[in-house]
C-alpha atoms as a PDB file:
ATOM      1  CA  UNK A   1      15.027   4.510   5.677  1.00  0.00           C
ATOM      2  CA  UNK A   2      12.770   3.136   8.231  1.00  0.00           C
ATOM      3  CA  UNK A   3      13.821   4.583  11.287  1.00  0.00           C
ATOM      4  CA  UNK A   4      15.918   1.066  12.525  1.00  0.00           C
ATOM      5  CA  UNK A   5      19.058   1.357  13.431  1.00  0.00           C
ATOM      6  CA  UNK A   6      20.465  -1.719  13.976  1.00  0.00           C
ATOM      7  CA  UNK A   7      23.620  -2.496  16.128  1.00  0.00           C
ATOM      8  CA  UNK A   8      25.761  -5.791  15.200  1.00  0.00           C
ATOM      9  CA  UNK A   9      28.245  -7.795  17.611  1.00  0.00           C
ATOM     10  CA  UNK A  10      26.203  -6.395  20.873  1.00  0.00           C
ATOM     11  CA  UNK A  11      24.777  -7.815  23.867  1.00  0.00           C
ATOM     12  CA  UNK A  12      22.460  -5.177  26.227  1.00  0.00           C
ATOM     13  CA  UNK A  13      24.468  -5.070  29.753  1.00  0.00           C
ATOM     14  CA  UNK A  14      22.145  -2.974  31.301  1.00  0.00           C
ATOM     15  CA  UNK A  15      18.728  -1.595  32.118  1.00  0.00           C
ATOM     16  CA  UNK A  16      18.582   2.197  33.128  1.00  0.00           C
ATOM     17  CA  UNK A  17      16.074   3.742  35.089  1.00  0.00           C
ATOM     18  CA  UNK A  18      14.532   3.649  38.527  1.00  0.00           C
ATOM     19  CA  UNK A  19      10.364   3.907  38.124  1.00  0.00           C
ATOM     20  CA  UNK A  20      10.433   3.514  34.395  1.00  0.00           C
ATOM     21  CA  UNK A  21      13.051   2.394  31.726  1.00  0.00           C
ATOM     22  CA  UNK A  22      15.277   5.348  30.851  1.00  0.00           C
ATOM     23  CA  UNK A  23      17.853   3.650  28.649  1.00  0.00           C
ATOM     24  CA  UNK A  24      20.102   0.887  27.859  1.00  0.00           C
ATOM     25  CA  UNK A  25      23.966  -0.089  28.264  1.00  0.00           C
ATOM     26  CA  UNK A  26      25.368  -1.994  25.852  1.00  0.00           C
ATOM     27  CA  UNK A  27      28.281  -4.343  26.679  1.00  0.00           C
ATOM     28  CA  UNK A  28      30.149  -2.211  23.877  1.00  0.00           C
ATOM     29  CA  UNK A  29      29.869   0.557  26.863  1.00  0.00           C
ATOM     30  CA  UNK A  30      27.508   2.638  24.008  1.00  0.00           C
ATOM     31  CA  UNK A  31      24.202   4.423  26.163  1.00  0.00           C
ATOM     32  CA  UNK A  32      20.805   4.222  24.035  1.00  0.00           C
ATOM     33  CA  UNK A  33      18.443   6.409  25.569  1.00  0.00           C
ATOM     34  CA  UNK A  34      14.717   4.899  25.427  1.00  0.00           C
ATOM     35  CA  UNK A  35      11.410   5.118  26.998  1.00  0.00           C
ATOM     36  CA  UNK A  36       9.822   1.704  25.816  1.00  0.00           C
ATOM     37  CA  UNK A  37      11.831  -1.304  25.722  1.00  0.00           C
ATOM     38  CA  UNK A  38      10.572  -4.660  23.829  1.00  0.00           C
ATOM     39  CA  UNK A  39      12.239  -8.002  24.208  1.00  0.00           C
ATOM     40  CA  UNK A  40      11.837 -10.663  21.950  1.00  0.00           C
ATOM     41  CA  UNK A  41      12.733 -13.906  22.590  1.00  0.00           C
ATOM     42  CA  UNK A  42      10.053 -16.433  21.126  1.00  0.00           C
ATOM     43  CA  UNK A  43       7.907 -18.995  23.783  1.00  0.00           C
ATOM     44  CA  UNK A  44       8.868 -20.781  26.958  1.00  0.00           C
ATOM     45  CA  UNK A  45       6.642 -23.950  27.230  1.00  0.00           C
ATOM     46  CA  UNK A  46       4.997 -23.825  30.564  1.00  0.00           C
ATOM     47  CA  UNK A  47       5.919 -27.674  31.724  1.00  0.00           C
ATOM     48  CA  UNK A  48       6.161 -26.842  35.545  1.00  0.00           C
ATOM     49  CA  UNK A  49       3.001 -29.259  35.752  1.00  0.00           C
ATOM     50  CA  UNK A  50       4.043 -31.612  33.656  1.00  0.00           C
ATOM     51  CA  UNK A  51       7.446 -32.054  34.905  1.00  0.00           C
ATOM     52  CA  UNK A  52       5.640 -32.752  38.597  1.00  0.00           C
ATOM     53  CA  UNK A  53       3.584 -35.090  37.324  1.00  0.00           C
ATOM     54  CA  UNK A  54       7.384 -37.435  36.315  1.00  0.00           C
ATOM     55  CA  UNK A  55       7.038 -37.058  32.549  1.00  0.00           C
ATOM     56  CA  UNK A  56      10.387 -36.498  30.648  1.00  0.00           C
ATOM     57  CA  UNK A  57      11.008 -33.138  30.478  1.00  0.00           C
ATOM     58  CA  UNK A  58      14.153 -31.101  28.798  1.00  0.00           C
ATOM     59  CA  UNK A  59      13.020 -27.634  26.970  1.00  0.00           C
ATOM     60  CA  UNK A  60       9.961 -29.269  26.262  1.00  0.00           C
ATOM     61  CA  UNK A  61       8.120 -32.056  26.702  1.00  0.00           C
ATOM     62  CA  UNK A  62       9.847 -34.844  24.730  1.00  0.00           C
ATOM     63  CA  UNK A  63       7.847 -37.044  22.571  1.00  0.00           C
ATOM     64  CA  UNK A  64       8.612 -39.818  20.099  1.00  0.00           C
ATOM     65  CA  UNK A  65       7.697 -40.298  16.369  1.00  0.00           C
ATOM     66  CA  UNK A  66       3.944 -40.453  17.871  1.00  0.00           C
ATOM     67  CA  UNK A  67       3.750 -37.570  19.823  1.00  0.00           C
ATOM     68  CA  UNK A  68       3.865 -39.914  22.893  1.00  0.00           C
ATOM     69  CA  UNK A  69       5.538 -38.582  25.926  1.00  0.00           C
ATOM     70  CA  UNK A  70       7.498 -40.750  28.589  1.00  0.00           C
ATOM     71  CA  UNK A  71       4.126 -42.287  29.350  1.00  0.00           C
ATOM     72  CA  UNK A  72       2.778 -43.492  26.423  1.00  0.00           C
ATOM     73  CA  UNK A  73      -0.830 -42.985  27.043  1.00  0.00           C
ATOM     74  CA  UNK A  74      -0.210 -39.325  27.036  1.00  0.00           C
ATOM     75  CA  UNK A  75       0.348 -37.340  23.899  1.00  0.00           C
ATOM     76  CA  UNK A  76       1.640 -33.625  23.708  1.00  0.00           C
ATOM     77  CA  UNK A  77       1.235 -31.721  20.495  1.00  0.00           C
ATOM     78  CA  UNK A  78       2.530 -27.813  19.617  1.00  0.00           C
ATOM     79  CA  UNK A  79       4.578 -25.343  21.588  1.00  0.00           C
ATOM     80  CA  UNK A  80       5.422 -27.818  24.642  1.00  0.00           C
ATOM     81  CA  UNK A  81       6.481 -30.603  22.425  1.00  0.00           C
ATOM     82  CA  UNK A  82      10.398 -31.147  22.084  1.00  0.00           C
ATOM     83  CA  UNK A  83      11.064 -33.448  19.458  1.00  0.00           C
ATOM     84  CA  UNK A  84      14.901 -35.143  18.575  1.00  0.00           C
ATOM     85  CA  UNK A  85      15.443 -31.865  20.269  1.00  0.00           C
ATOM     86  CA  UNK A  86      13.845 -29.376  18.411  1.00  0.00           C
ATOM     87  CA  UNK A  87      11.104 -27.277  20.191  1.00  0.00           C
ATOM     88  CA  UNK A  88       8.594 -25.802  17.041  1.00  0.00           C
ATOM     89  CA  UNK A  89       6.761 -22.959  17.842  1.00  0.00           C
ATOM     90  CA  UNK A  90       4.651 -22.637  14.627  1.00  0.00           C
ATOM     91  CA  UNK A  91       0.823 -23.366  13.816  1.00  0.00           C
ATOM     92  CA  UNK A  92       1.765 -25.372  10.859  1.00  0.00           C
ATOM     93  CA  UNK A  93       3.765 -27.953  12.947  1.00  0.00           C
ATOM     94  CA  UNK A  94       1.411 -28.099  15.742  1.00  0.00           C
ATOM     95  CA  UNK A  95      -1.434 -29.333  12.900  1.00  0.00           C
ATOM     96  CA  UNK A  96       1.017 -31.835  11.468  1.00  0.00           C
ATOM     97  CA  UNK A  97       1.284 -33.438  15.261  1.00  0.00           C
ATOM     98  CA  UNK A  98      -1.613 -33.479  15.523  1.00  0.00           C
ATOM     99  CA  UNK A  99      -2.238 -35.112  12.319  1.00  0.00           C
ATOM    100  CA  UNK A 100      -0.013 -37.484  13.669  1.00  0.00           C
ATOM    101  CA  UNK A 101      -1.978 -38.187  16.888  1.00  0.00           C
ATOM    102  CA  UNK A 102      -5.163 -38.897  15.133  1.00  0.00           C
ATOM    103  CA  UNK A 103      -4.097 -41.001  12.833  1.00  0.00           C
ATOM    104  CA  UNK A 104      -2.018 -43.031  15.470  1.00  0.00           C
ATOM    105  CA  UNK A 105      -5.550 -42.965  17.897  1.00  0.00           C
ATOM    106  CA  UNK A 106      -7.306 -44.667  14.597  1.00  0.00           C
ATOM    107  CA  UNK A 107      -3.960 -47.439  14.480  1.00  0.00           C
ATOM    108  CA  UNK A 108      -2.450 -46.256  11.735  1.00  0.00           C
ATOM    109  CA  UNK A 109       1.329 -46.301  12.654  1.00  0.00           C
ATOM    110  CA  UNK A 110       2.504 -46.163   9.097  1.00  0.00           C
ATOM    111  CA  UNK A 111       2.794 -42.606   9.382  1.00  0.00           C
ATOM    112  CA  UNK A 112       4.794 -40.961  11.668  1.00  0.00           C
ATOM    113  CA  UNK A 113       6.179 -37.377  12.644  1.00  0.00           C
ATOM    114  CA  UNK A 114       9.616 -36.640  11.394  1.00  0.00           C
ATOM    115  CA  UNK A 115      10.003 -32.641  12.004  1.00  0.00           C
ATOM    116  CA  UNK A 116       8.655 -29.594  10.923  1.00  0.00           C
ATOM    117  CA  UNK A 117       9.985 -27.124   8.410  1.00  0.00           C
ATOM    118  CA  UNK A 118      11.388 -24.027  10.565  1.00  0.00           C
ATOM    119  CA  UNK A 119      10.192 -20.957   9.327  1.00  0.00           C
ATOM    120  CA  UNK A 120       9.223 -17.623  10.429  1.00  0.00           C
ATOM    121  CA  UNK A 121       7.292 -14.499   8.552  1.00  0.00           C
ATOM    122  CA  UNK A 122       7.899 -11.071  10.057  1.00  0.00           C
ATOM    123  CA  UNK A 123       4.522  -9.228   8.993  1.00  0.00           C
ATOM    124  CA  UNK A 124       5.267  -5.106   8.792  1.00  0.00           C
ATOM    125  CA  UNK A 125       4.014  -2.938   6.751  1.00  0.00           C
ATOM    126  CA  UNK A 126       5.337  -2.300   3.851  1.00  0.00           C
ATOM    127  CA  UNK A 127       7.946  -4.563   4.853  1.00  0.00           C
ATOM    128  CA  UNK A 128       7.937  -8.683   3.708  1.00  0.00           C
ATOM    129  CA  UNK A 129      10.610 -11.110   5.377  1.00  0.00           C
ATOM    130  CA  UNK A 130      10.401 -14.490   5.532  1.00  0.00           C
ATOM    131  CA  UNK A 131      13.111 -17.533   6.815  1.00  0.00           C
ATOM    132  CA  UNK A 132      12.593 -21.063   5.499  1.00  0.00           C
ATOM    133  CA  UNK A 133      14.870 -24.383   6.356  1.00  0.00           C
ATOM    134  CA  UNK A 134      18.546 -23.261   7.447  1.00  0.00           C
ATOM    135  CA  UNK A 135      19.451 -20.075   7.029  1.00  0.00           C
ATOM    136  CA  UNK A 136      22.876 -20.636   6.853  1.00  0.00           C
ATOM    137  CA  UNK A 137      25.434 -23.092   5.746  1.00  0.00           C
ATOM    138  CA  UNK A 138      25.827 -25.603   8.356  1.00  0.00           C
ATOM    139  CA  UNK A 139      29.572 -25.327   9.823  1.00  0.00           C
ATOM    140  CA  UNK A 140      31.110 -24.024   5.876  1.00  0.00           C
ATOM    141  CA  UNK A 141      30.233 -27.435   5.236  1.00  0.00           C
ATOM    142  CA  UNK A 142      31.628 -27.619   1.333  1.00  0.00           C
ATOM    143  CA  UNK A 143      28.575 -29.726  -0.253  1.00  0.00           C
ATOM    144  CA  UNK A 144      26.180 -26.568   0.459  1.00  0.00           C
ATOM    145  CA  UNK A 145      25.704 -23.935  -1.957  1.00  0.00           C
ATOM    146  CA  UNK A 146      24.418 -20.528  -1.185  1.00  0.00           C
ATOM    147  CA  UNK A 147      22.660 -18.686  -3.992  1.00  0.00           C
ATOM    148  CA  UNK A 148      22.055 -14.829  -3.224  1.00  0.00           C
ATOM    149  CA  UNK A 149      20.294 -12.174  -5.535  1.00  0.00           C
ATOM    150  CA  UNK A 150      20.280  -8.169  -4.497  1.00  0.00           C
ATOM    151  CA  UNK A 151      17.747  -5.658  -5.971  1.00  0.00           C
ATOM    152  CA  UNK A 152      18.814  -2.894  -4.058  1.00  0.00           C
ATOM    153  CA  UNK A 153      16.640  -0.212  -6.448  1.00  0.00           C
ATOM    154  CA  UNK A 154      13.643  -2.513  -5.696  1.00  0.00           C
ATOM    155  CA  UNK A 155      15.055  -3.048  -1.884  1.00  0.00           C
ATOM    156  CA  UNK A 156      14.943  -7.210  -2.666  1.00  0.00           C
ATOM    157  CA  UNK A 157      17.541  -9.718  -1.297  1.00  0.00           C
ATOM    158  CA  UNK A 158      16.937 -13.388  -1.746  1.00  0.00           C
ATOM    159  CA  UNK A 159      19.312 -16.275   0.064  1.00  0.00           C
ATOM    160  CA  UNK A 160      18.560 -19.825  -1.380  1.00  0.00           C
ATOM    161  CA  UNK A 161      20.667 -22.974   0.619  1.00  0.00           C
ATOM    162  CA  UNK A 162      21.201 -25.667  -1.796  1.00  0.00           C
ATOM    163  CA  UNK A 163      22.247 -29.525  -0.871  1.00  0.00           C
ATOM    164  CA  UNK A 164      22.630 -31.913  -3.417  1.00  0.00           C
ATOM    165  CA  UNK A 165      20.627 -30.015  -6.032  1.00  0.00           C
ATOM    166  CA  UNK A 166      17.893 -29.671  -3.189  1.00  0.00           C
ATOM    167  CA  UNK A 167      16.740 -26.679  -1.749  1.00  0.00           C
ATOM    168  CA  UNK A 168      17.549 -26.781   2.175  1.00  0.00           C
ATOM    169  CA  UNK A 169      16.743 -23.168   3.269  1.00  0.00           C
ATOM    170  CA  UNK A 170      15.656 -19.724   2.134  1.00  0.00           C
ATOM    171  CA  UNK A 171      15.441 -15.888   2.993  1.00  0.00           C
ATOM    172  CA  UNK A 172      13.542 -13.470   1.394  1.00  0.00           C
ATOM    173  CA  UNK A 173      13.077  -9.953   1.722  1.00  0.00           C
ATOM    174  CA  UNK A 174      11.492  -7.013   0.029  1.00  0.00           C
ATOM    175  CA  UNK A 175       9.077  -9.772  -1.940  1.00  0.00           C
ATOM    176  CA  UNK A 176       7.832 -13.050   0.044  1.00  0.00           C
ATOM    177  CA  UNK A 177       6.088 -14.574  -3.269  1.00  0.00           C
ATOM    178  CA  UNK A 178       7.884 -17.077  -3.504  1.00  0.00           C
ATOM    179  CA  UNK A 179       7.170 -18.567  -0.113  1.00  0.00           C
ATOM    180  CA  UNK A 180       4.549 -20.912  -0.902  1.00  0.00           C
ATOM    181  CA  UNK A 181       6.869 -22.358  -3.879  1.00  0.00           C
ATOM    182  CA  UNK A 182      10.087 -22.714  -2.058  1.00  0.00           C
ATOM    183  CA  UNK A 183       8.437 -24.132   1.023  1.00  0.00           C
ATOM    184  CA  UNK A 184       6.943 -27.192  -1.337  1.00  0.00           C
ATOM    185  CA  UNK A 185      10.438 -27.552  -2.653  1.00  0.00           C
ATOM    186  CA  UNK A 186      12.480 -27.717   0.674  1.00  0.00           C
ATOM    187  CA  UNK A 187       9.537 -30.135   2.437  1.00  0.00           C
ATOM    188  CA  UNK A 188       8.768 -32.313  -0.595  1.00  0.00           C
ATOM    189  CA  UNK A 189      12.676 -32.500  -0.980  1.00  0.00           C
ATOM    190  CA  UNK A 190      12.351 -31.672  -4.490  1.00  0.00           C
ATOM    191  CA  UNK A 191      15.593 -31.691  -6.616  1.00  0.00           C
ATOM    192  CA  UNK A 192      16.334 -28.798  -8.767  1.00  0.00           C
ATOM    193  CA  UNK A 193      17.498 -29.512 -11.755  1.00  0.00           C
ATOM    194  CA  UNK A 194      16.610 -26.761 -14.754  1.00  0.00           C
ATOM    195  CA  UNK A 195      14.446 -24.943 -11.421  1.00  0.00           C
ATOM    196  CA  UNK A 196      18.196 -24.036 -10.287  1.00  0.00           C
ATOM    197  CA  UNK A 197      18.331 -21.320 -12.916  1.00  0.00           C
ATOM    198  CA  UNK A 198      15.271 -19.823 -11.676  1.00  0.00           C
ATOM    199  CA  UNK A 199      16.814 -18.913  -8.058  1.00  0.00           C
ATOM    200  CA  UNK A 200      19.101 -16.613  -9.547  1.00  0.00           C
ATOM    201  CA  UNK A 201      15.959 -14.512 -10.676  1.00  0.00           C
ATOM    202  CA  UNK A 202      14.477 -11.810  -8.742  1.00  0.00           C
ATOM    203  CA  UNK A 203      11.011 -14.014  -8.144  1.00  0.00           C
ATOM    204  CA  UNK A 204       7.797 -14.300  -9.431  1.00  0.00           C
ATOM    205  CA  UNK A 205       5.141 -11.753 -10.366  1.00  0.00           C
ATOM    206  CA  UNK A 206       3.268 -12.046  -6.885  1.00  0.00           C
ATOM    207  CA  UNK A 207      -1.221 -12.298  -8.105  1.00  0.00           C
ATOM    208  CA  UNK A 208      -2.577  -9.273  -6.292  1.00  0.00           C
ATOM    209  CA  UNK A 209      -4.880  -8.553  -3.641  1.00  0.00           C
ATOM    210  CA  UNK A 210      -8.064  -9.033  -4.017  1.00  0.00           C
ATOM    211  CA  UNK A 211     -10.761  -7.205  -1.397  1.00  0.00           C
ATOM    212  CA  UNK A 212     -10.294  -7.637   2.386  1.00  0.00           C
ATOM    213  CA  UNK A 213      -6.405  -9.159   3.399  1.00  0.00           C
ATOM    214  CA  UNK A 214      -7.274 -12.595   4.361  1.00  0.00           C
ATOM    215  CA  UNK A 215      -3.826 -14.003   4.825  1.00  0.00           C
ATOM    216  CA  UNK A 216      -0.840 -11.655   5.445  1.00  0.00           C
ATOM    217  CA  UNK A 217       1.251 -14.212   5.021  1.00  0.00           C
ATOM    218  CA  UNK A 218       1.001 -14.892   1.526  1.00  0.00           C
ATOM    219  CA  UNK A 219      -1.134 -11.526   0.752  1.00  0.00           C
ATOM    220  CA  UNK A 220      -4.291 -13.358  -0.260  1.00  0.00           C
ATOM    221  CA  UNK A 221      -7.332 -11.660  -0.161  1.00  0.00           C
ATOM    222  CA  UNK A 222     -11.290 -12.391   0.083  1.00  0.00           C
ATOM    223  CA  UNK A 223     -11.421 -12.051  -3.900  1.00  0.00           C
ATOM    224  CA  UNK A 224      -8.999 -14.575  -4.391  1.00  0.00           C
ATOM    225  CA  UNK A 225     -10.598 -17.664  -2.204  1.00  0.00           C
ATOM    226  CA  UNK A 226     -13.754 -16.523  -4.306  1.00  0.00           C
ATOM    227  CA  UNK A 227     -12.525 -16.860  -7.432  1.00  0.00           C
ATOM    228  CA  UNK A 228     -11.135 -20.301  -6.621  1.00  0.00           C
ATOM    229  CA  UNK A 229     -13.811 -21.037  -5.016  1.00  0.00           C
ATOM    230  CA  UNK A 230     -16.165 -19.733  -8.519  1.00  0.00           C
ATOM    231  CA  UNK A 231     -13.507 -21.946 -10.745  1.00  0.00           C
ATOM    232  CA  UNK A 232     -15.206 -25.052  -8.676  1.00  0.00           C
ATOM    233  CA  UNK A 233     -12.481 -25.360  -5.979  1.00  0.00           C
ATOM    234  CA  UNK A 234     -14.645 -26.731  -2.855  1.00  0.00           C
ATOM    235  CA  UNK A 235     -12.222 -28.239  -0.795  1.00  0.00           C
ATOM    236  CA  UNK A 236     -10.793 -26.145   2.387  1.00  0.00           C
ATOM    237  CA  UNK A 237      -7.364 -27.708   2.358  1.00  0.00           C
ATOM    238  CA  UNK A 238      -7.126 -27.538  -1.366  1.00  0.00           C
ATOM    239  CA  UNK A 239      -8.104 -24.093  -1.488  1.00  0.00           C
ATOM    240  CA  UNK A 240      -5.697 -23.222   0.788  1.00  0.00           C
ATOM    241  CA  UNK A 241      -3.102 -24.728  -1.023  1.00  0.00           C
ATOM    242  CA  UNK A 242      -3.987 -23.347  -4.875  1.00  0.00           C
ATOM    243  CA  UNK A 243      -3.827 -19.899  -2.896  1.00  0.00           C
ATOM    244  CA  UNK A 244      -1.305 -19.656  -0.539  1.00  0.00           C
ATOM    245  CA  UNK A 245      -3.985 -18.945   2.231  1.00  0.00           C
ATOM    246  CA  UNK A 246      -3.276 -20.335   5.442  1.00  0.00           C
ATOM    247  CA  UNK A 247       0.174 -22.052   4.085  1.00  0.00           C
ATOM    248  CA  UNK A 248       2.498 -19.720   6.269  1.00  0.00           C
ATOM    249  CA  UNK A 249       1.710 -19.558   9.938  1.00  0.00           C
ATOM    250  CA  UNK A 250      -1.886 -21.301   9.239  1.00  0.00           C
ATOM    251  CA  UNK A 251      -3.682 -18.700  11.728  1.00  0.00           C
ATOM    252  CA  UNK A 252      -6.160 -17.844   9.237  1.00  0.00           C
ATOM    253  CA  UNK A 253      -7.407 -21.022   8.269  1.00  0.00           C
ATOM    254  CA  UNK A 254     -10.221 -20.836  10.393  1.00  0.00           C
ATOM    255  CA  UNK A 255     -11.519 -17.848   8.350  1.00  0.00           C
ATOM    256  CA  UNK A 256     -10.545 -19.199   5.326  1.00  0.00           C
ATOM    257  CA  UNK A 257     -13.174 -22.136   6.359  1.00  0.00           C
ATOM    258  CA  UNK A 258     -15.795 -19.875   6.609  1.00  0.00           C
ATOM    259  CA  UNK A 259     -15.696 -17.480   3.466  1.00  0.00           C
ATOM    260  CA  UNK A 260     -15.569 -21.033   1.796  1.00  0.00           C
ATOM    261  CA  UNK A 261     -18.508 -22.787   3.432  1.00  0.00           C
ATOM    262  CA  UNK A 262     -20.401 -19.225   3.251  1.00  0.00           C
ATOM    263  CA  UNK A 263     -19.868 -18.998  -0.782  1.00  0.00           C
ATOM    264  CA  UNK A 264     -20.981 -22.282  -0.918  1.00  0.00           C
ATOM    265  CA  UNK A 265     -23.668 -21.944   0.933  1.00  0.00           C
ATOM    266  CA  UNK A 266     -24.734 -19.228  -1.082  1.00  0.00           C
ATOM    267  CA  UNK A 267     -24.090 -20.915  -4.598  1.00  0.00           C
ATOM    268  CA  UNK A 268     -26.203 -23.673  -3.093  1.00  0.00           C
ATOM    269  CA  UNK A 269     -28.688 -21.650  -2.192  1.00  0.00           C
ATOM    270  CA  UNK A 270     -29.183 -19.930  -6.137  1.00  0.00           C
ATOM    271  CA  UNK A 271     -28.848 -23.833  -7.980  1.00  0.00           C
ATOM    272  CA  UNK A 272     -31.300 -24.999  -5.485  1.00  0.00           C
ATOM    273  CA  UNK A 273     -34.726 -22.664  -6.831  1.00  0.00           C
ATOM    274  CA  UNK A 274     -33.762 -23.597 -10.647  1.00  0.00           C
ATOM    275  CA  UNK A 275     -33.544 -27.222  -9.506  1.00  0.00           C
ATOM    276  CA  UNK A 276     -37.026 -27.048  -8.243  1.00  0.00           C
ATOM    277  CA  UNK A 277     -38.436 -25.135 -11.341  1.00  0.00           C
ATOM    278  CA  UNK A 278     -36.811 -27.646 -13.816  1.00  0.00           C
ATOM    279  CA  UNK A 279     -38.549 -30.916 -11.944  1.00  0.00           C
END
């Protein structure tokens, strides 16, 4: 209904075209006639430099429970980082290395980086997906459950990966509300219990928009860090967390920050006059 087409079981073979792309050949020997092509295949750390300079190199850079590469005065944090062989491409991981690092830099080994949650949020309009945690049962392996609920009226599909009565991994489609509340469940590794019954729902009633999209991730707008922020929530991360703002890929924490620190500002600035009178 979108336009997609989508072709399963199919590798491209071939570009077409001399000057400019005209096409491409499937190894299925089917023609698709195009004039712009887009690849996606995520990031490529850049490590040429790093590799030169005799630090341990495989994808990534590969770092310990610190963040420390093969020499251990030298951190690496985000993107380039390969850790117990996982490369994590996400905001959110990047900020819990580095996390990591500072609290390392200060001594304090007690904490120390054990992975990131894999997830990824396709932002279209009119169009929510999300991936949490596994996505699908690890080799049929027996002891994982897979919990799936179609709307197809409301176009909504919902995957849930279950381990032990813990939720391991999650797809959603059609509504992404329950992002924020799954992700908690899967990295807090929260058991189920009663919570089980509420998978097999069709998700939660998402709060709406309110004034300018602030996060696209979890559709929170401008209005809704305010009235947080009016109900005497003052606190960036905490506000980020009571909203859902900045939770998914984190990019728009930064502005997040400053709608906070302005409204305070501004409450500040209309307590301070009526202080003044009162003395």
């Amino acid at each position: 209904s979108k336009g997609i087409e989508i072709f399963y079981n199919d590798e491209v073979d071939r570009f077409l075209g001399d000057q400019n792309i005209t096409g491409i050949r499937l190894k299925s020997g089917l023609l698709i006639d195009c004039e712009t092509l887009v690849i996606a295949i995520g990031t490529v750390p850049n490590i040429e430099m790093i590799k030169e300079a005799g630090i341990d190199c495989k994808r990534g850079v590969v770092v310990d429970e610190y963040l420390r590469t093969s020499e251990k005065d030298i951190f690496a944090v985000g993107e380039i980082a390969e850790f117990d062989g996982e490369l994590y491409g996400i905001t959110a991981a990047a900020e819990q290395q580095a996390a990591i690092v500072a609290r390392f830099l200060r001594g304090d080994i007690a904490k120390y980086y054990s992975g990131s949650l894999l997830m990824n949020i396709l932002k279209m309009h009119s169009l929510a997906v999300c991936c949490l945690g596994l996505a699908e049962i690890p080799n049929d392996d027996p002891t994982y459950e897979e919990i799936i609920f179609i709307d197809r009226a409301k176009r909504y599909y919902k995957k849930c990966i279950v381990h032990n009565d813990k939720l391991v991994g999650a797809i959603l489609i059609g509504d992404k509300s329950e992002f924020l509340e799954f992700r908690n469940l899967i990295e807090n590794k929260m058991e189920l219990s009663e919570k089980r019954l509420q998978l097999l729902r069709s998700g939660n009633t998402a709060e709406p928009i309110i004034g300018k999209t602030v996060c696209s991730c979890n559709n929170v707008g401008e209005g809704n860090l305010i009235n947080k922020i009016k109900d005497g929530c003052t606190d960036h991360l905490q506000l980020c967390q009571l909203t859902g703002a900045g939770m998914g890929c984190g990019s728009c924490r930064p502005e997040v920050k400053a709608i906070l620190d302005s409204f305070v500002n501004v409450m500040k600035s209309d307590v301070e006059p009526a202080l003044v009178e009162a003395s």
